[in-house]
N, C-alpha and C. Protein backbone atom coordinates (compact mmCIF):
# COMPACT_ATOMS: atom_id res chain seq x y z
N UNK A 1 7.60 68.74 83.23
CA UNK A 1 7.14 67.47 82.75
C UNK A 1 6.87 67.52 81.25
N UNK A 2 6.13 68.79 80.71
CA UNK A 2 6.10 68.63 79.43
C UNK A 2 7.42 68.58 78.52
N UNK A 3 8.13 69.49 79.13
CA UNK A 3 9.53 69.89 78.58
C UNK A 3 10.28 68.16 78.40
N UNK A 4 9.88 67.29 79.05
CA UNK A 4 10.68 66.15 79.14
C UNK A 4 10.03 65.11 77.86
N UNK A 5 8.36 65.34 78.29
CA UNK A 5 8.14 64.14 77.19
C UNK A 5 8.18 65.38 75.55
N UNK A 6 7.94 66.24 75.58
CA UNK A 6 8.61 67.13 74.21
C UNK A 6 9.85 66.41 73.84
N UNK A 7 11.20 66.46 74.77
CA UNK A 7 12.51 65.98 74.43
C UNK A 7 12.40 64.49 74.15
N UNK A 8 11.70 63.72 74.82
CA UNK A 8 11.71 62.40 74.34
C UNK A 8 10.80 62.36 73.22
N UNK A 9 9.95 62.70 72.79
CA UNK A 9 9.13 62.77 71.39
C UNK A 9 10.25 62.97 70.44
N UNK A 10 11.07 64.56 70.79
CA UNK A 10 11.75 64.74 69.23
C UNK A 10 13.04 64.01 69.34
N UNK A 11 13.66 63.39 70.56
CA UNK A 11 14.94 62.45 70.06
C UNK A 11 14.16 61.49 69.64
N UNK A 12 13.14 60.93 69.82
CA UNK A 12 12.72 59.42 69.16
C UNK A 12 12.26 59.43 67.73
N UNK A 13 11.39 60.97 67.64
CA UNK A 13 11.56 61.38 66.23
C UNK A 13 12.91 61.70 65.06
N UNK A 14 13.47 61.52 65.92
CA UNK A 14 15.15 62.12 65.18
C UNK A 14 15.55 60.60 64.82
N UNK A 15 15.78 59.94 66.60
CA UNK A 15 16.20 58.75 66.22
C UNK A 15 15.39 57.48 65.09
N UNK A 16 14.51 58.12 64.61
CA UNK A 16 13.48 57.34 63.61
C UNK A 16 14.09 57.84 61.72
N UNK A 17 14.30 59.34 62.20
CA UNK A 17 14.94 59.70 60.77
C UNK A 17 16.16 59.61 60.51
N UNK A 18 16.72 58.77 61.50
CA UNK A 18 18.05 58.29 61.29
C UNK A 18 18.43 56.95 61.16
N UNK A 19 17.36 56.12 61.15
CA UNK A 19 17.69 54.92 60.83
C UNK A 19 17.53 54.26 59.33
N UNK A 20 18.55 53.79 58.70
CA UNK A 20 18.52 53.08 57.74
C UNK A 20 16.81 52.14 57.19
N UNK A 21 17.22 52.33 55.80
CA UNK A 21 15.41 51.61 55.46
C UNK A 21 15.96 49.86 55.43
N UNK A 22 14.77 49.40 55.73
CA UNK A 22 14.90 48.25 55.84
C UNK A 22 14.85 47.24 54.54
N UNK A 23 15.67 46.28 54.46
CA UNK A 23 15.35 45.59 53.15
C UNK A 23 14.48 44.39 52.93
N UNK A 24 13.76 44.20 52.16
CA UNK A 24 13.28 43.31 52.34
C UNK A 24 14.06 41.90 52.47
N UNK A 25 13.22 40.94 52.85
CA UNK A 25 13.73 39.51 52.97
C UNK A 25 14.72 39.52 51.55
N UNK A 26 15.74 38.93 51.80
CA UNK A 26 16.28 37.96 50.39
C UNK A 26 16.96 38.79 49.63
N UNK A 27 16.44 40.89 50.22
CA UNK A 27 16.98 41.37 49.12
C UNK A 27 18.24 42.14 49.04
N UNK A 28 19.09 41.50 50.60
CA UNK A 28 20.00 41.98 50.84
C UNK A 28 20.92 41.81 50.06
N UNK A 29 22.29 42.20 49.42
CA UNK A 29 22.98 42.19 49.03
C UNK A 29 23.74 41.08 49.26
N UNK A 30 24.20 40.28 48.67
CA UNK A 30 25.51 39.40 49.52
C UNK A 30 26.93 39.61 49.46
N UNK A 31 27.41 39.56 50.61
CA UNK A 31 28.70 40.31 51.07
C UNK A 31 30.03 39.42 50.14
N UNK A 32 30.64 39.62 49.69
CA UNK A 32 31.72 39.33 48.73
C UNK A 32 32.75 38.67 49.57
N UNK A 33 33.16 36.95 49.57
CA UNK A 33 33.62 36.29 50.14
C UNK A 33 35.34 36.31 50.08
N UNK A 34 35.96 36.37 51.00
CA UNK A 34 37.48 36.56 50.91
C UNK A 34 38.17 35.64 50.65
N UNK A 35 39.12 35.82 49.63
CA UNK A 35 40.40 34.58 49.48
C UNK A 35 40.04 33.68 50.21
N UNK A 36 40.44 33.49 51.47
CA UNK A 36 40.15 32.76 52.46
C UNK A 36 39.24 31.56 52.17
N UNK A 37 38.29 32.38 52.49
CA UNK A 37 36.47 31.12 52.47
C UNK A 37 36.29 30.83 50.90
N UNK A 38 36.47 31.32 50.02
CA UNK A 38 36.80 30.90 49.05
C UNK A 38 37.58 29.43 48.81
N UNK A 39 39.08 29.59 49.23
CA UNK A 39 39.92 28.48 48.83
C UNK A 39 39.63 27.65 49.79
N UNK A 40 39.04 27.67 51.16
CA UNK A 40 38.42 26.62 51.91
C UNK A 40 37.71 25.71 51.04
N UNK A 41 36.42 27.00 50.65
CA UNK A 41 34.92 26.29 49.84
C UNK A 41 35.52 25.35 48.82
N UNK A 42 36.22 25.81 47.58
CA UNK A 42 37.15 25.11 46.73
C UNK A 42 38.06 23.81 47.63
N UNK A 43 38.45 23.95 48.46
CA UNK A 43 39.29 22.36 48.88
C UNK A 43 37.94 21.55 49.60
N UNK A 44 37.31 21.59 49.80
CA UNK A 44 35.69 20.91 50.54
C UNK A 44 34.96 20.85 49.44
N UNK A 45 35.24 21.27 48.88
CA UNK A 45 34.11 21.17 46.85
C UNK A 45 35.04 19.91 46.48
N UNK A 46 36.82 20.18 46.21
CA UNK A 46 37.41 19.52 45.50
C UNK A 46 37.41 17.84 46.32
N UNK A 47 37.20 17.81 47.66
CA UNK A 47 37.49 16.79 48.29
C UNK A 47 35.96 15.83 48.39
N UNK A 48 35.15 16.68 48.02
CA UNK A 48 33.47 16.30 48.44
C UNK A 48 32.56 15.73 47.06
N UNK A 49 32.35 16.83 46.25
CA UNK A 49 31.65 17.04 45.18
C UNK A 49 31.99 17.04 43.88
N UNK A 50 33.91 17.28 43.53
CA UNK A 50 33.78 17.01 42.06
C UNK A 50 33.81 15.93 41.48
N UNK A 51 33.66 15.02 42.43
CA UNK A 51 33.64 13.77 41.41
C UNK A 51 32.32 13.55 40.50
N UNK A 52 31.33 14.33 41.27
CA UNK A 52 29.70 14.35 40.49
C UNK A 52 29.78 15.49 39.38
N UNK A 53 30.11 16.71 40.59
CA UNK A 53 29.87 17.76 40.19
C UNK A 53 31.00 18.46 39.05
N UNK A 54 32.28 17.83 38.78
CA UNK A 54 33.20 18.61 37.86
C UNK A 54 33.69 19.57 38.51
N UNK A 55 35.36 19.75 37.96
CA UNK A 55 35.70 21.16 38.63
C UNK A 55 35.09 22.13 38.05
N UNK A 56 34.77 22.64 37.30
CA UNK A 56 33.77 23.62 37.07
C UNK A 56 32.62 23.84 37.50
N UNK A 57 31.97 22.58 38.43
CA UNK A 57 30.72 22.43 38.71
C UNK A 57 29.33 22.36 37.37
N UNK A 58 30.17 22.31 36.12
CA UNK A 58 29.44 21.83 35.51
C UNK A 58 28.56 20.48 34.93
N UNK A 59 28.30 19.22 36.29
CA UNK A 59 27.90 18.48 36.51
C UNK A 59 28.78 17.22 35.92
N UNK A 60 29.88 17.44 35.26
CA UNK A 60 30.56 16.70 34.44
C UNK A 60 31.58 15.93 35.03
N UNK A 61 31.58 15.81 36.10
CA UNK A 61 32.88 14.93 37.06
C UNK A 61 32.69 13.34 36.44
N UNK A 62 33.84 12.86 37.06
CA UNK A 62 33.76 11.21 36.18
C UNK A 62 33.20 10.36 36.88
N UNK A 63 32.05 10.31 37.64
CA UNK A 63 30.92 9.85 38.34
C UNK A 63 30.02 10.33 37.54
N UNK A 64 29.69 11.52 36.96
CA UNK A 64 28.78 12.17 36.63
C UNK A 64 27.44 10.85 35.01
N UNK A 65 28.81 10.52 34.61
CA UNK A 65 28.44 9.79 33.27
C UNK A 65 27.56 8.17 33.60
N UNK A 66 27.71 8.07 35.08
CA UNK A 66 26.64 7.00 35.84
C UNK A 66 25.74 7.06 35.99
N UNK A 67 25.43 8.56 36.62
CA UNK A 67 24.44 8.64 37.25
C UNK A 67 23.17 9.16 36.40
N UNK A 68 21.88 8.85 36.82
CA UNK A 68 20.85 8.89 36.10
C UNK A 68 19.72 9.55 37.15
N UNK A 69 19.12 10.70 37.35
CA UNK A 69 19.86 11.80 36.56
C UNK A 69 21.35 12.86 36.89
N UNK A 70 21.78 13.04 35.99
CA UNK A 70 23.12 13.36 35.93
C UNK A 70 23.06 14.60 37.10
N UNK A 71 24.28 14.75 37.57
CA UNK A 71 24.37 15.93 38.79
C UNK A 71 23.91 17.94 37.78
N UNK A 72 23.74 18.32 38.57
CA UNK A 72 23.22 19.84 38.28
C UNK A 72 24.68 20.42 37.74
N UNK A 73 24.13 21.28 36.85
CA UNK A 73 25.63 22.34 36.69
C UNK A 73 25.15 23.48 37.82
N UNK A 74 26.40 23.57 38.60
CA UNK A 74 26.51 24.68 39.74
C UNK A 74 26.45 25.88 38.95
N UNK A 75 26.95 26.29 38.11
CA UNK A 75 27.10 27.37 37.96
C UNK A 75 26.17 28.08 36.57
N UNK A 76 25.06 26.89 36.54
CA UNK A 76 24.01 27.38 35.82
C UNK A 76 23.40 28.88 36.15
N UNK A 77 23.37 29.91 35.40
CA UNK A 77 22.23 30.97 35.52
C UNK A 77 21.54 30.70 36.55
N UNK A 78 20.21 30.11 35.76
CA UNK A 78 19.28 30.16 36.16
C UNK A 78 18.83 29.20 37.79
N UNK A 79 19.98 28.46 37.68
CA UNK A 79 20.06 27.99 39.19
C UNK A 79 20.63 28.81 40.04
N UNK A 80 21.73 29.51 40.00
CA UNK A 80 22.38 30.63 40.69
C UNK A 80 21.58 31.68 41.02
N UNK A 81 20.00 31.66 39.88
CA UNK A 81 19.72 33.06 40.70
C UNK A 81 18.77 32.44 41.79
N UNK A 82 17.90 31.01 41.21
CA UNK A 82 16.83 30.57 41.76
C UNK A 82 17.16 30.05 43.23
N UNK A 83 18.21 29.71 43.73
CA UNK A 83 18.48 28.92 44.83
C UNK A 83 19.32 29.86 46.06
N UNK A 84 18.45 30.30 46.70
CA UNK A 84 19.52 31.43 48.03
C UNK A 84 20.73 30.19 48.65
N UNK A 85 21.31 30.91 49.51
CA UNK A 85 22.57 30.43 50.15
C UNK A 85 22.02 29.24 50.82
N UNK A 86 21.00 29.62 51.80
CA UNK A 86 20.13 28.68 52.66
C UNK A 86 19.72 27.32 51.74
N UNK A 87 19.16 27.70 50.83
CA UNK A 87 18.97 26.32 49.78
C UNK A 87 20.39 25.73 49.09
N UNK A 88 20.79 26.05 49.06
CA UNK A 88 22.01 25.20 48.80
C UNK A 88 22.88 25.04 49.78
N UNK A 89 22.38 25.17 50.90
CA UNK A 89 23.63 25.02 52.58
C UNK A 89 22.35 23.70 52.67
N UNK A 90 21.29 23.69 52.75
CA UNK A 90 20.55 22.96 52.69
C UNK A 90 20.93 21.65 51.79
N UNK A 91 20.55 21.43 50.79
CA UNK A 91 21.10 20.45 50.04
C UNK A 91 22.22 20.07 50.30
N UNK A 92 23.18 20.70 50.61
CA UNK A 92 24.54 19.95 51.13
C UNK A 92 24.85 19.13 52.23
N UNK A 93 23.69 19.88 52.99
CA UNK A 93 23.68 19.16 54.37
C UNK A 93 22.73 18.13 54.62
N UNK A 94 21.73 18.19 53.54
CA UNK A 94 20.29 16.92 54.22
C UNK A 94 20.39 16.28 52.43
N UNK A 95 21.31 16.35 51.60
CA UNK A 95 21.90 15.40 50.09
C UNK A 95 20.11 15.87 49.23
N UNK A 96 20.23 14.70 48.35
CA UNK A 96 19.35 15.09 47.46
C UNK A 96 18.25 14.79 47.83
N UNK A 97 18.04 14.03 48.70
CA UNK A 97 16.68 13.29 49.27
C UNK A 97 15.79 14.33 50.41
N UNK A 98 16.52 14.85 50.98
CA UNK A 98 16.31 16.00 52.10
C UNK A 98 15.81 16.83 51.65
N UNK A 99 16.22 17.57 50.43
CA UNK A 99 15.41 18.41 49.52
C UNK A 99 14.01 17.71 48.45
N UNK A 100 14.01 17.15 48.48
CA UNK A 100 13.52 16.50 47.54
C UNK A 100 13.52 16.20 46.26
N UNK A 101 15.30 16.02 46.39
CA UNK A 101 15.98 15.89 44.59
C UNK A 101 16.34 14.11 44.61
N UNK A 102 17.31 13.72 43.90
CA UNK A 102 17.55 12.53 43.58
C UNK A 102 18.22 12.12 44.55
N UNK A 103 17.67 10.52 45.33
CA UNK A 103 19.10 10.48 45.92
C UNK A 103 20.12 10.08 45.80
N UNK A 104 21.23 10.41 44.38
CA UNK A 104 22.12 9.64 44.11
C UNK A 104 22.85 10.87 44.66
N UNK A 105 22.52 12.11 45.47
CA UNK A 105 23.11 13.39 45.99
C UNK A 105 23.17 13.36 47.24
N UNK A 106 24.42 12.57 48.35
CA UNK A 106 24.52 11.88 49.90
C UNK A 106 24.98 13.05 50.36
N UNK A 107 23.95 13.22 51.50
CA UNK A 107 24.20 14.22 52.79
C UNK A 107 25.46 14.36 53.07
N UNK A 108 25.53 15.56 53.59
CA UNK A 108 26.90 15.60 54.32
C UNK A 108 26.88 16.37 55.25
N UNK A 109 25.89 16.70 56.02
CA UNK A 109 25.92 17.43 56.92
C UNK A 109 26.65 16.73 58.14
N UNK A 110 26.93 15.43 58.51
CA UNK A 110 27.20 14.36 59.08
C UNK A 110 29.11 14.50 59.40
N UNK A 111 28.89 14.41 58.05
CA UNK A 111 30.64 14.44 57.95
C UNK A 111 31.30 16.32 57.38
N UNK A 112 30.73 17.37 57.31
CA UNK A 112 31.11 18.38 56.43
C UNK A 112 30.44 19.69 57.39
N UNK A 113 31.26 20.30 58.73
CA UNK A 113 30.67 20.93 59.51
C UNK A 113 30.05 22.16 58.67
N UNK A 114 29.15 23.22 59.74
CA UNK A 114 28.56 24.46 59.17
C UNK A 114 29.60 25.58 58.52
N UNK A 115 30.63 25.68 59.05
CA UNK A 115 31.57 26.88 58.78
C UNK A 115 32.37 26.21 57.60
N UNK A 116 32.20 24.97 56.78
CA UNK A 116 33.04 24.08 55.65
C UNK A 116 31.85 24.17 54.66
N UNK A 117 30.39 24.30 54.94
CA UNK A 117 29.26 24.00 54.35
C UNK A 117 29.63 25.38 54.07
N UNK A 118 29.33 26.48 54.16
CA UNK A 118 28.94 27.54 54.10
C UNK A 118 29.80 28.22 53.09
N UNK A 119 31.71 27.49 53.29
CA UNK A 119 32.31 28.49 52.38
C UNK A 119 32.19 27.48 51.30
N UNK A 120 31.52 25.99 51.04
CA UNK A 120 31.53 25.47 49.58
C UNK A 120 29.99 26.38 48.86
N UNK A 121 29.51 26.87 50.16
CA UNK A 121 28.18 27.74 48.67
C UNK A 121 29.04 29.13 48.46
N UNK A 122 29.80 29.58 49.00
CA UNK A 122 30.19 30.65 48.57
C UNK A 122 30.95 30.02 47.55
N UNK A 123 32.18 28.88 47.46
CA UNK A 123 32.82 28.82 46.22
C UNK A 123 32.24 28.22 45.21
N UNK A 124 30.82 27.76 45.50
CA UNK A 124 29.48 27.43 44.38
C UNK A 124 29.31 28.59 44.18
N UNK A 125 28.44 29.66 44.68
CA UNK A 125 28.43 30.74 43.84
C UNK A 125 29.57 31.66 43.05
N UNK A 126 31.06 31.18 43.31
CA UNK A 126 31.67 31.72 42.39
C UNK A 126 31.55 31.16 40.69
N UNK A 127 31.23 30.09 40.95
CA UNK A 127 31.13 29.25 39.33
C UNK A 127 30.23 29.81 38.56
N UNK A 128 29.30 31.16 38.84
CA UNK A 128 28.67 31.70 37.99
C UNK A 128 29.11 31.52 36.71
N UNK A 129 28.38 31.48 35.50
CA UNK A 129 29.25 31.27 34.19
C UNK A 129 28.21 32.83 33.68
């Protein structure tokens, strides 16, 4: 009997020094999006958002010069670092009002499923400048 819980002590001890450390929330890495979800995100950006947003996502689309206040540059810094995936899958899906931005920014969660939402923040986060 001892011999047994000994062996289960040191595999559970083993199996403890073999597991990977944990990361914190948020501070996982994000996995590098393929051709693929990319040129999706880009044709659902191009069909959805540049008319506000500019192909660059630098807020400059030819809607953009209407609206008051003018759309965000996507590929701002300091927005790119401030806003996780979730916040901007968010905004896409519940518009500007859902977040509590302007609402001249219309939902689309309605018309723009999860797996179309998901690769336009990945081809938003490519516009890093």
């Amino acid at each position: 009997m001892r011999t047994a819980a000994a062996l289960l002590i040191s595999l559970s001890l083993l199996a403890a020094s073999c597991e990977r450390p944990e990361h914190a929330p948020g501070a996982v890495a994000p996995r590098r999006p393929n051709a693929y979800e990319l040129q999706l995100g880009k044709e659902v950006y191009q069909t959805y958002c540049i008319g506000c947003h500019g192909p660059t996502g630098a807020g400059d689309g030819f809607n953009a010069f209407n609206l008051d206040p003018r759309p965000r540059d996507l590929g701002d810094p300091a927005l790119q670092k401030s806003k996780s995936n979730v916040d901007l899958a968010d905004a896409i899906r519940r518009g500007g009002p859902g977040v509590g931005l302007t609402s001249l920014m219309p939902p689309w969660g309605h018309t723009i499923d999860e797996r179309h939402i998901n690769a336009v923040v990945l081809y938003i986060r490519s516009l890093r400048r």
